[in-house]
Protein backbone atom coordinates (compact mmCIF):
# COMPACT_ATOMS: atom_id res chain seq x y z
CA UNK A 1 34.92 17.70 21.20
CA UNK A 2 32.91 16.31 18.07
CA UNK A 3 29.58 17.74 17.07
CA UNK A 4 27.12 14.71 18.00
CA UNK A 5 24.46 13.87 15.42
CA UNK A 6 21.16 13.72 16.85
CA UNK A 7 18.62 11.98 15.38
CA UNK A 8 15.57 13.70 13.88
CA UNK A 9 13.26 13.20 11.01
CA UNK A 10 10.51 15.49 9.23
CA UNK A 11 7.34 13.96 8.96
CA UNK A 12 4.11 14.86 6.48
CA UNK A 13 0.72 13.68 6.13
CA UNK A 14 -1.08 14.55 2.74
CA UNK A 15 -4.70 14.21 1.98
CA UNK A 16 -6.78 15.73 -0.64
CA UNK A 17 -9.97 17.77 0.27
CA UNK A 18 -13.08 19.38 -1.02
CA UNK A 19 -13.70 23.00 -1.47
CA UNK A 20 -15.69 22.53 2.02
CA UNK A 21 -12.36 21.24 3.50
CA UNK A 22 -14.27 17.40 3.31
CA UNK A 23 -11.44 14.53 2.58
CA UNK A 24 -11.99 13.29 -0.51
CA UNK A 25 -8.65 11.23 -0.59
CA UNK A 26 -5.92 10.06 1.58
CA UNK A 27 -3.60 7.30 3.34
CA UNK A 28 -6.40 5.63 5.01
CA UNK A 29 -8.42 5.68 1.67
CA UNK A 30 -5.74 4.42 -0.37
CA UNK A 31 -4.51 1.49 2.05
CA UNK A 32 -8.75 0.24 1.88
CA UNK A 33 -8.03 -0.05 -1.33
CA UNK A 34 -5.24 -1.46 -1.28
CA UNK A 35 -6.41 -4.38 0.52
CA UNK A 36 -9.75 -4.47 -1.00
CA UNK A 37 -7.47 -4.79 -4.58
CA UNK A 38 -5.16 -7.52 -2.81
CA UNK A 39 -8.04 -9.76 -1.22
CA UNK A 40 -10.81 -8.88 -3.35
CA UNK A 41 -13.06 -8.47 -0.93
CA UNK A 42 -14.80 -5.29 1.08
CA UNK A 43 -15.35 -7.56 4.00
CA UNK A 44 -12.39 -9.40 4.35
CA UNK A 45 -10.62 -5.99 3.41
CA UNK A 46 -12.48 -4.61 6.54
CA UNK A 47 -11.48 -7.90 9.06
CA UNK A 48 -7.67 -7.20 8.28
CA UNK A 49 -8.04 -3.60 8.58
CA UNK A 50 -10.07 -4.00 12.14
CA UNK A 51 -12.96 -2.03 10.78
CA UNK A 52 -16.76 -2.63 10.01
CA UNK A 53 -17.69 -3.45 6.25
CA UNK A 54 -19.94 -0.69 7.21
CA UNK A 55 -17.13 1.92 8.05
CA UNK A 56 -15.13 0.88 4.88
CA UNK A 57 -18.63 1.20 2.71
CA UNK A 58 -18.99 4.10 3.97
CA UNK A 59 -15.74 5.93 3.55
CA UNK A 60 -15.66 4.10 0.04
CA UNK A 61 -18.92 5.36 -0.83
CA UNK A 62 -18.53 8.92 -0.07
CA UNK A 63 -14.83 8.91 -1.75
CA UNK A 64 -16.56 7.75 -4.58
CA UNK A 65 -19.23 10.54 -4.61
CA UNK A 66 -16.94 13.28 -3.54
CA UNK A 67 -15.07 12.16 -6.99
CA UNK A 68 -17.34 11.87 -9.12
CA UNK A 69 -16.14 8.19 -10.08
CA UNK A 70 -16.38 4.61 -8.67
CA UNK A 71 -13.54 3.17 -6.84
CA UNK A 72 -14.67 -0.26 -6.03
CA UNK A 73 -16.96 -2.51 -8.18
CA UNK A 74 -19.07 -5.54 -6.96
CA UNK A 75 -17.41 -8.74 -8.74
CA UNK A 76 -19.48 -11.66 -8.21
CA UNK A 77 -19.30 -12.09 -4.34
CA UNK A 78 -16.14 -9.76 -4.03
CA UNK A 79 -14.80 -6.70 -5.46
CA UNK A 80 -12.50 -5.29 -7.22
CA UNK A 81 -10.91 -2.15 -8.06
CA UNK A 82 -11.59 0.16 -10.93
CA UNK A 83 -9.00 1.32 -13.38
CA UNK A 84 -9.60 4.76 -12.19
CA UNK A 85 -8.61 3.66 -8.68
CA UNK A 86 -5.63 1.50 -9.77
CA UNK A 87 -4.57 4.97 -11.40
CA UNK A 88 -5.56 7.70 -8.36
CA UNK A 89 -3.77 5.16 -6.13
CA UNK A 90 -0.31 5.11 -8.03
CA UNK A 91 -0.92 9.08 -8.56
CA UNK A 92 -1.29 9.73 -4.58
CA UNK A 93 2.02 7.20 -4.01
CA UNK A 94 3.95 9.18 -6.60
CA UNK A 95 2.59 12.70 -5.44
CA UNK A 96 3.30 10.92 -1.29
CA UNK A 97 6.94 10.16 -2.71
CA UNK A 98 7.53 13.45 -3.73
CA UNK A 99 6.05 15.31 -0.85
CA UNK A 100 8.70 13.12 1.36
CA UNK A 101 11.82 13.60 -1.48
CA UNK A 102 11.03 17.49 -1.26
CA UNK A 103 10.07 17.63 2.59
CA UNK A 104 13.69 15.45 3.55
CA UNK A 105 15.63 18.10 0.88
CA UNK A 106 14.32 21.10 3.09
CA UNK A 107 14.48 19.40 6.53
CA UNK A 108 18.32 18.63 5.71
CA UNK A 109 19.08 22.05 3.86
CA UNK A 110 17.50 24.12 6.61
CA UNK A 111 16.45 22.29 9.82
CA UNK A 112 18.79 19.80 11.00
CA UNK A 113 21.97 21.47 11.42
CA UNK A 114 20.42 24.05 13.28
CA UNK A 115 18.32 20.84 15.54
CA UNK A 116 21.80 18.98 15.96
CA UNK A 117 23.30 22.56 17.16
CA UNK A 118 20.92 22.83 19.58
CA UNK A 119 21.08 18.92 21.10
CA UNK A 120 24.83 19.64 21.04
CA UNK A 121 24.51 22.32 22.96
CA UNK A 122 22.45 20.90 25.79
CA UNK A 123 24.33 18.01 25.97
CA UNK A 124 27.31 20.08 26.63
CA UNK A 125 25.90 21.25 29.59
């Protein structure tokens, strides 16, 4: 009988904290931004993201103090991103990418075989 492949995948979330274990920086963070950079807005950044400008301010805000650096600037009526977030955001994408490379690498050179063993062998029965 041939060993059936069972379908799993590793998953990671990665965030960066404070000494006091407060999140300073993360996937929520950097998708705000993201759409704060795209539409150049805070509110209209907060409409498509189903959250009050206040929420987004706020988690913004304290990003920005927990830094030590601004994120967003006001632009007229809208905003815009910083440099300095243009740069944290493709440092947490590359750091994300290579949390997944290295995470996959390890689930595949450890984990799975023994996973698939195991669904094999309760299918078998």
């Amino acid at each position: 009988m041939a060993k059936e492949k069972t379908s799993f995948s590793v998953r990671s979330k990665i965030w960066i904290e404070d000494v006091e274990g407060n999140v300073v920086f993360g996937l929520g963070r950097y998708r705000m931004l993201e759409v704060i950079g795209r539409l150049g807005s805070m509110n209209a950044a907060a409409r498509e993201l189903r959250m009050s400008y206040r929420a987004v301010w706020i988690r913004i805000r304290t990003s920005e103090k927990r830094i030590g650096k601004t994120l967003v600037s006001r632009q007229g009526k809208g905003s815009q991103l910083t440099p300095f977030a243009e740069d944290l955001m493709k440092q947490f994408k590359r750091l994300q990418s290579i949390v997944e490379a290295e995470s996959n690498d390890v689930y595949e050179s450890l984990i799975s075989d023994h996973l698939n063993l195991v669904s094999f062998q309760k299918i078998k029965k």
